[in-house]
PDB file of N, CA and C in Angstrom:
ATOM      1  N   UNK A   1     -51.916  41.674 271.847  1.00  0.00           N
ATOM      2  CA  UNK A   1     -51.325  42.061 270.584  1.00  0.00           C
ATOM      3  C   UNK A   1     -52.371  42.830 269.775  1.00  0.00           C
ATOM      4  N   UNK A   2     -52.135  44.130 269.202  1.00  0.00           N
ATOM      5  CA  UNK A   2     -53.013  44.580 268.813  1.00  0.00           C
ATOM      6  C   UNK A   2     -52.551  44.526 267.023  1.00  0.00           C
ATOM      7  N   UNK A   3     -53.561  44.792 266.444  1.00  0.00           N
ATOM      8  CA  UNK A   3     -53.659  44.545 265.240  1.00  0.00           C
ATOM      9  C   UNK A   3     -53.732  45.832 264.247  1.00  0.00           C
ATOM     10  N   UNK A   4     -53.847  46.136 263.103  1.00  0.00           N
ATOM     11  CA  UNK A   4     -54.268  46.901 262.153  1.00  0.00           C
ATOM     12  C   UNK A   4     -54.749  46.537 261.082  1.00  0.00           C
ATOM     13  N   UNK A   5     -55.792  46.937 260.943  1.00  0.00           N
ATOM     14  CA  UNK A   5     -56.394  46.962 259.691  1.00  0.00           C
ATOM     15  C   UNK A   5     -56.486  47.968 258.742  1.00  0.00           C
ATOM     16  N   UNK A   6     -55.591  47.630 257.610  1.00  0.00           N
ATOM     17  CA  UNK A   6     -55.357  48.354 256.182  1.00  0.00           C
ATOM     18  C   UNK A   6     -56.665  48.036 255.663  1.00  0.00           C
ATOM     19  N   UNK A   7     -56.830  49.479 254.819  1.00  0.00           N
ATOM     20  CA  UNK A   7     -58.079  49.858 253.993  1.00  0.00           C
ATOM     21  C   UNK A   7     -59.196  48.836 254.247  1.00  0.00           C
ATOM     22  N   UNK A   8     -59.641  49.501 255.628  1.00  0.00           N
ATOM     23  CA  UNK A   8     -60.667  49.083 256.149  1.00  0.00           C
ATOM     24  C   UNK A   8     -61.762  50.015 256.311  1.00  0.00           C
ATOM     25  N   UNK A   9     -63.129  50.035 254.816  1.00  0.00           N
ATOM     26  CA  UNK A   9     -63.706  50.881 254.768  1.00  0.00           C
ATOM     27  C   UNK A   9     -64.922  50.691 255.725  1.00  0.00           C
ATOM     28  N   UNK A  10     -66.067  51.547 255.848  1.00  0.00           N
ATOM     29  CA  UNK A  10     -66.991  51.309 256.230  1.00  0.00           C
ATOM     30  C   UNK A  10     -68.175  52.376 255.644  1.00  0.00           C
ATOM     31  N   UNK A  11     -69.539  52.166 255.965  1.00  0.00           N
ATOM     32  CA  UNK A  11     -70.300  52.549 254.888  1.00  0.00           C
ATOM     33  C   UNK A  11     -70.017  54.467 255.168  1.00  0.00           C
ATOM     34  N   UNK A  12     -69.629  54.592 256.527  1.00  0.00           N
ATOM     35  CA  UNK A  12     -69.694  55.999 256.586  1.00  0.00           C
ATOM     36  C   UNK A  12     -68.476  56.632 255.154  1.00  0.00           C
ATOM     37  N   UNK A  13     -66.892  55.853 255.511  1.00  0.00           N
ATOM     38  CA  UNK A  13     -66.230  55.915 254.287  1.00  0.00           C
ATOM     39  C   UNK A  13     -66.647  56.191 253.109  1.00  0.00           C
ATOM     40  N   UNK A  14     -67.557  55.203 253.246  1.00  0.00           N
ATOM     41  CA  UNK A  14     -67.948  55.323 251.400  1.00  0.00           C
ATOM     42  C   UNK A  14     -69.002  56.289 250.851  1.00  0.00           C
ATOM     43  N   UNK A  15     -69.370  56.770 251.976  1.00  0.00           N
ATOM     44  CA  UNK A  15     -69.969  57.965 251.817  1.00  0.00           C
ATOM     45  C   UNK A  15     -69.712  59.137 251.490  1.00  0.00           C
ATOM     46  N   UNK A  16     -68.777  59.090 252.155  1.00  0.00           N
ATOM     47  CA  UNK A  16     -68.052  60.463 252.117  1.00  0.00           C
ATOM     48  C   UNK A  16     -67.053  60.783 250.559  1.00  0.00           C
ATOM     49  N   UNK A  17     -66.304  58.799 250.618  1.00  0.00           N
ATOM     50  CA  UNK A  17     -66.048  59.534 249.261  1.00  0.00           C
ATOM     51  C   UNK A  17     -67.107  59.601 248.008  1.00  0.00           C
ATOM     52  N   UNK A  18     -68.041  59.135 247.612  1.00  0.00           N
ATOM     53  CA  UNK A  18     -69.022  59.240 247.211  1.00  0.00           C
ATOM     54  C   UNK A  18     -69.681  60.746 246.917  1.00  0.00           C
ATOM     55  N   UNK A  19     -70.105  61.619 248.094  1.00  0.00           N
ATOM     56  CA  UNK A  19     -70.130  62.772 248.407  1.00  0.00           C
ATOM     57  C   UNK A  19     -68.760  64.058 247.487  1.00  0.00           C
ATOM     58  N   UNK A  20     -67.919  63.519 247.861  1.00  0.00           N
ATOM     59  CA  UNK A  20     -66.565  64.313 247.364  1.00  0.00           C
ATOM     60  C   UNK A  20     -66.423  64.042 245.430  1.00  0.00           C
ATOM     61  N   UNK A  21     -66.504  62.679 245.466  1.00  0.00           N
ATOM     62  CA  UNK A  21     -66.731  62.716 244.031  1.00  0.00           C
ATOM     63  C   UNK A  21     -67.662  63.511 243.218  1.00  0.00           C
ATOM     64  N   UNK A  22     -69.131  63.192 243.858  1.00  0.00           N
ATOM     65  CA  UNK A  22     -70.047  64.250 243.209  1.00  0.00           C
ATOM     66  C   UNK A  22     -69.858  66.128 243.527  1.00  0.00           C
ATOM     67  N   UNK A  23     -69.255  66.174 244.331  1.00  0.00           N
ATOM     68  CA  UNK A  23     -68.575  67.788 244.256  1.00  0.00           C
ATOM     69  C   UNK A  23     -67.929  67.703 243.451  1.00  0.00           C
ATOM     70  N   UNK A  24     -67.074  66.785 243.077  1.00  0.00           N
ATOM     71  CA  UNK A  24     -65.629  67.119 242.325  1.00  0.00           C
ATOM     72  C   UNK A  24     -66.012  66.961 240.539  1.00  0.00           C
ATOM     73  N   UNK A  25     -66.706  65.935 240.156  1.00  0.00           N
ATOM     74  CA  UNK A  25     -67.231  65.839 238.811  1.00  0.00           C
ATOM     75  C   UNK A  25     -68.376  66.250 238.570  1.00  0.00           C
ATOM     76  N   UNK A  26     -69.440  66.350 239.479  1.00  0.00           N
ATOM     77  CA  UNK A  26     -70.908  66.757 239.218  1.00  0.00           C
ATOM     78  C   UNK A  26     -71.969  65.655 238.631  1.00  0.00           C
ATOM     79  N   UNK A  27     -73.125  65.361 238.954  1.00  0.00           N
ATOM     80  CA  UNK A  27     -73.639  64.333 238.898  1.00  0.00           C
ATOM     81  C   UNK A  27     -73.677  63.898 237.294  1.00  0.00           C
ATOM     82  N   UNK A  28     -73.791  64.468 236.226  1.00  0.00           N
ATOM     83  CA  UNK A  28     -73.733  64.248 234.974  1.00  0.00           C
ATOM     84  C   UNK A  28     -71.899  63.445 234.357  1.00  0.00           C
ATOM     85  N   UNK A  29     -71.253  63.908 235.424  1.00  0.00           N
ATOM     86  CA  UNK A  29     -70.167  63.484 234.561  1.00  0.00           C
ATOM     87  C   UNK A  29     -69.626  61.816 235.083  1.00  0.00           C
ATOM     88  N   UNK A  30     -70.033  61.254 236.710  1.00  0.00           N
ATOM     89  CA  UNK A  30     -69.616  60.346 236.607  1.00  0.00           C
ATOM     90  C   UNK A  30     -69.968  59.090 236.166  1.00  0.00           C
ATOM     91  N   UNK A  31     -71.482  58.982 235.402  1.00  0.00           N
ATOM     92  CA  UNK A  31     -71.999  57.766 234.702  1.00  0.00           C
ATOM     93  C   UNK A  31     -71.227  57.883 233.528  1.00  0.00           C
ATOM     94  N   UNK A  32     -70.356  59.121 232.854  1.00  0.00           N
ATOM     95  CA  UNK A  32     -69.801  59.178 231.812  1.00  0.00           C
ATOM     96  C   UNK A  32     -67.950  58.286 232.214  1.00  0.00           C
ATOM     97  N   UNK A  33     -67.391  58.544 233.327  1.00  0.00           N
ATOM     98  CA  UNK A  33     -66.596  58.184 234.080  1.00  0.00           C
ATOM     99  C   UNK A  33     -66.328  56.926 233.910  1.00  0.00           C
ATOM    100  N   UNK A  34     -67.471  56.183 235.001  1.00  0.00           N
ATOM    101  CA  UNK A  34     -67.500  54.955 235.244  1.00  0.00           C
ATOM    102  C   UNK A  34     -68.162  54.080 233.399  1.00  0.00           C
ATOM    103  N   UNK A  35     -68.754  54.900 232.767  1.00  0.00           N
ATOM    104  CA  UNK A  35     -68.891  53.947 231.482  1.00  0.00           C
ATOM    105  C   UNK A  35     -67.894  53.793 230.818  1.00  0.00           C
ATOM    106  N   UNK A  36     -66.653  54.156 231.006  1.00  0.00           N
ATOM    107  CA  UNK A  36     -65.084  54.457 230.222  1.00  0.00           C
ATOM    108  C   UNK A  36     -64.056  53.592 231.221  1.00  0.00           C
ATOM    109  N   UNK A  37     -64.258  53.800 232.492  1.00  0.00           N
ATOM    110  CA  UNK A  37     -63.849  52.412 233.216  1.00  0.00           C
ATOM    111  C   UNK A  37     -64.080  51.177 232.800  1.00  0.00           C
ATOM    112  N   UNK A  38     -65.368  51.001 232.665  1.00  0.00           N
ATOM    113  CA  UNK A  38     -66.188  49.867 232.588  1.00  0.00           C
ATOM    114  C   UNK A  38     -65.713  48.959 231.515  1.00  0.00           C
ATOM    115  N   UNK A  39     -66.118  50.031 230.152  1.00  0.00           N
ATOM    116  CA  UNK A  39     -65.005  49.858 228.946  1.00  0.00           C
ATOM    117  C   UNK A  39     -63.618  49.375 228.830  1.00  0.00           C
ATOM    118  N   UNK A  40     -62.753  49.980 229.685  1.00  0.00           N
ATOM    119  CA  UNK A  40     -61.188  49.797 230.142  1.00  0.00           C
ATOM    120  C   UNK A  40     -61.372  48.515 230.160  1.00  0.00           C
ATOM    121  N   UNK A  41     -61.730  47.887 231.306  1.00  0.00           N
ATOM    122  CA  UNK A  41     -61.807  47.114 232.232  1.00  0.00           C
ATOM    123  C   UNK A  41     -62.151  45.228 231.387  1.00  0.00           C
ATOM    124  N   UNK A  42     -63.200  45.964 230.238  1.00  0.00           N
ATOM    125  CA  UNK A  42     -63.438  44.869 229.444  1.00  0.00           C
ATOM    126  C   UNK A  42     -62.598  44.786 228.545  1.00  0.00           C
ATOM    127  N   UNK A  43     -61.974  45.884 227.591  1.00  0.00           N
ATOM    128  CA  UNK A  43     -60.722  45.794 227.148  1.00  0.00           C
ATOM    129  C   UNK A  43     -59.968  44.959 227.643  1.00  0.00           C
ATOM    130  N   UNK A  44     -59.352  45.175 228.763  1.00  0.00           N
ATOM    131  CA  UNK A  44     -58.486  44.124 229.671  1.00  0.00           C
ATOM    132  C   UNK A  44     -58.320  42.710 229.479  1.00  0.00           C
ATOM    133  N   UNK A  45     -59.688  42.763 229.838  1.00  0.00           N
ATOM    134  CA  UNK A  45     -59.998  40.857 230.142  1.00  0.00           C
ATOM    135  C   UNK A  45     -59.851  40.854 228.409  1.00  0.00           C
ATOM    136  N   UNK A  46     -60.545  41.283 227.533  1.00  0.00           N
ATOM    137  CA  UNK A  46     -60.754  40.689 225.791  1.00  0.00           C
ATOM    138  C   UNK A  46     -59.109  40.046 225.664  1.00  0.00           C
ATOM    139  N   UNK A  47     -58.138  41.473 226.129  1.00  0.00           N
ATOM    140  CA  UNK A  47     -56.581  41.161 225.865  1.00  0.00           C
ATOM    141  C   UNK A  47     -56.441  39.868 226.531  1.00  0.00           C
ATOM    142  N   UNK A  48     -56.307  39.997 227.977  1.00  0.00           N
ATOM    143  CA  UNK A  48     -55.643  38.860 228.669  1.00  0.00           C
ATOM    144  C   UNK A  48     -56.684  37.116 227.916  1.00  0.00           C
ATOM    145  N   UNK A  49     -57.579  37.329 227.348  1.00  0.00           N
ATOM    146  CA  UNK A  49     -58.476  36.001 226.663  1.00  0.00           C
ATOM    147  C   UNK A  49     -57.695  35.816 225.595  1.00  0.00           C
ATOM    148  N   UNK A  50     -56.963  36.519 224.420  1.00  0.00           N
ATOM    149  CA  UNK A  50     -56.572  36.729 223.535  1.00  0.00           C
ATOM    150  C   UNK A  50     -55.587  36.227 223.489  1.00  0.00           C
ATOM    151  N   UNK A  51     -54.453  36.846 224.564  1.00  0.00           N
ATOM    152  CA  UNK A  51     -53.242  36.522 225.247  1.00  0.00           C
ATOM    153  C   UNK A  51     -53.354  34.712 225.703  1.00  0.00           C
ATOM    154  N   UNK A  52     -54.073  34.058 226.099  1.00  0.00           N
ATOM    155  CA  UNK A  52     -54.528  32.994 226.810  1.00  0.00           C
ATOM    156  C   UNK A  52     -54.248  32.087 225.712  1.00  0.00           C
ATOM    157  N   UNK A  53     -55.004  32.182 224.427  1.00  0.00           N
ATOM    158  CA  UNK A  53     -55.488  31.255 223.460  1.00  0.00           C
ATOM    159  C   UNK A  53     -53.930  30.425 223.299  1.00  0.00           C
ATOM    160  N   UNK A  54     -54.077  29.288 222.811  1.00  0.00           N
ATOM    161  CA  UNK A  54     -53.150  27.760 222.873  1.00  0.00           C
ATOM    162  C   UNK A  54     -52.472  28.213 221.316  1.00  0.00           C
ATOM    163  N   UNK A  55     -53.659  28.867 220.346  1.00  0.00           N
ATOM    164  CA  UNK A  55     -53.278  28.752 218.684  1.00  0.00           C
ATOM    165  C   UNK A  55     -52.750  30.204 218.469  1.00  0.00           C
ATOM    166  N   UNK A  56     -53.263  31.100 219.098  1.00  0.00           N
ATOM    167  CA  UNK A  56     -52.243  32.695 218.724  1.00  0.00           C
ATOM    168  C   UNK A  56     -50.676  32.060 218.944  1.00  0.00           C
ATOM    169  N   UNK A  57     -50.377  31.560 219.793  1.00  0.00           N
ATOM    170  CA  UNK A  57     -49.264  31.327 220.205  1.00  0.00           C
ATOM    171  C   UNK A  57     -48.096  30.301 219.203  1.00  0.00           C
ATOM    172  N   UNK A  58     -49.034  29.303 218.509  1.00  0.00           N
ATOM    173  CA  UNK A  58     -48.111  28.506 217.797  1.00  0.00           C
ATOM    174  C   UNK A  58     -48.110  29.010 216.236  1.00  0.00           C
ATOM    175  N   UNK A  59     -49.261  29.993 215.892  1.00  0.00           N
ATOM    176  CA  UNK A  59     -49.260  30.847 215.023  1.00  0.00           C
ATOM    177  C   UNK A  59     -47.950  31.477 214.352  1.00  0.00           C
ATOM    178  N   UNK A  60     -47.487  32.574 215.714  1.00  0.00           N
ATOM    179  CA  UNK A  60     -46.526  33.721 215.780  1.00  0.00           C
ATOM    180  C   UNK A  60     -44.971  33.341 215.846  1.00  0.00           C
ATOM    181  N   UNK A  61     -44.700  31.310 216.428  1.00  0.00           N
ATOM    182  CA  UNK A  61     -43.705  30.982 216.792  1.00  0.00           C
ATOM    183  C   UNK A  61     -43.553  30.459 215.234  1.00  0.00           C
ATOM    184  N   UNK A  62     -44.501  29.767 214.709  1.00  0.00           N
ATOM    185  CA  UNK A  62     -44.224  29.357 212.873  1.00  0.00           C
ATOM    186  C   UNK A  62     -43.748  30.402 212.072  1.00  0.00           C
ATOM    187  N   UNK A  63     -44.651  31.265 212.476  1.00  0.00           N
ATOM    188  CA  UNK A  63     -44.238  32.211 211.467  1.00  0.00           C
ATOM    189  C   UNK A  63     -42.804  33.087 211.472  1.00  0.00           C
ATOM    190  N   UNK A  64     -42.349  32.789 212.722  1.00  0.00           N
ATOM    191  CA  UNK A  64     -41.470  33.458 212.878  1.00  0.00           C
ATOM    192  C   UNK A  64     -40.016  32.412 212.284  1.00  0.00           C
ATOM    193  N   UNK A  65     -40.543  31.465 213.457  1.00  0.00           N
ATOM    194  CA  UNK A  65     -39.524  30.236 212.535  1.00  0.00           C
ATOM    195  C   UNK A  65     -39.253  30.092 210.900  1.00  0.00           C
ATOM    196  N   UNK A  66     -40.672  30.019 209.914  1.00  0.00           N
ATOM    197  CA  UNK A  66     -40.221  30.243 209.108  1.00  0.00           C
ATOM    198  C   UNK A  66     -39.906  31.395 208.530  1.00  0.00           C
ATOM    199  N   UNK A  67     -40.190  32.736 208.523  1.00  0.00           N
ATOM    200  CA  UNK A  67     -39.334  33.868 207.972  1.00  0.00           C
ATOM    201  C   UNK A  67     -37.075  33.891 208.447  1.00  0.00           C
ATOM    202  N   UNK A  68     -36.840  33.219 209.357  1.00  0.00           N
ATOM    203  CA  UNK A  68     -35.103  33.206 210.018  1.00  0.00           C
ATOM    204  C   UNK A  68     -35.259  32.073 208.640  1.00  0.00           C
ATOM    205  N   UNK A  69     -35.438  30.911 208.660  1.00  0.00           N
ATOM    206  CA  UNK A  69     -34.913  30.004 207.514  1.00  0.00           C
ATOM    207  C   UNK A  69     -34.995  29.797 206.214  1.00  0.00           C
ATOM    208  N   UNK A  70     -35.473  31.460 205.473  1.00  0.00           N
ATOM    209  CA  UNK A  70     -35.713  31.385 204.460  1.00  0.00           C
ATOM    210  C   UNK A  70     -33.956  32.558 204.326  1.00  0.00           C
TER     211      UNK A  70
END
């Protein structure tokens, strides 16, 4: 039985795209790139921590409750 392996890189892979990137942005632009990812990325998690909390949550349901019964 033979098998396949999906996105199965290896270092030659990552070379190459590596290589193609720096043709394609030029060495100055992708530390600018990846620092705006990086950024994204922590954005993310701040939300989903935010999203998480026990008290945002019983906050938004009071308040809501009381603004309908007035």
């Amino acid at each position: 039985m033979n098998t396949i392996t999906i996105l199965a890189l290896s270092w030659q892979h990552i070379l190459i795209v590596a290589v193609l990137l720096v043709l394609l942005f030029g060495g100055k632009k992708i530390p600018e790139l990846m620092r705006g990812v990086g950024s994204g990325i922590k954005e993310f998690k701040d939300a989903v921590k935010e999203e998480d909390k026990p008290g945002s949550e019983n906050k938004t349901s009071s308040t809501n409750n009381n603004s309908s019964s007035n």
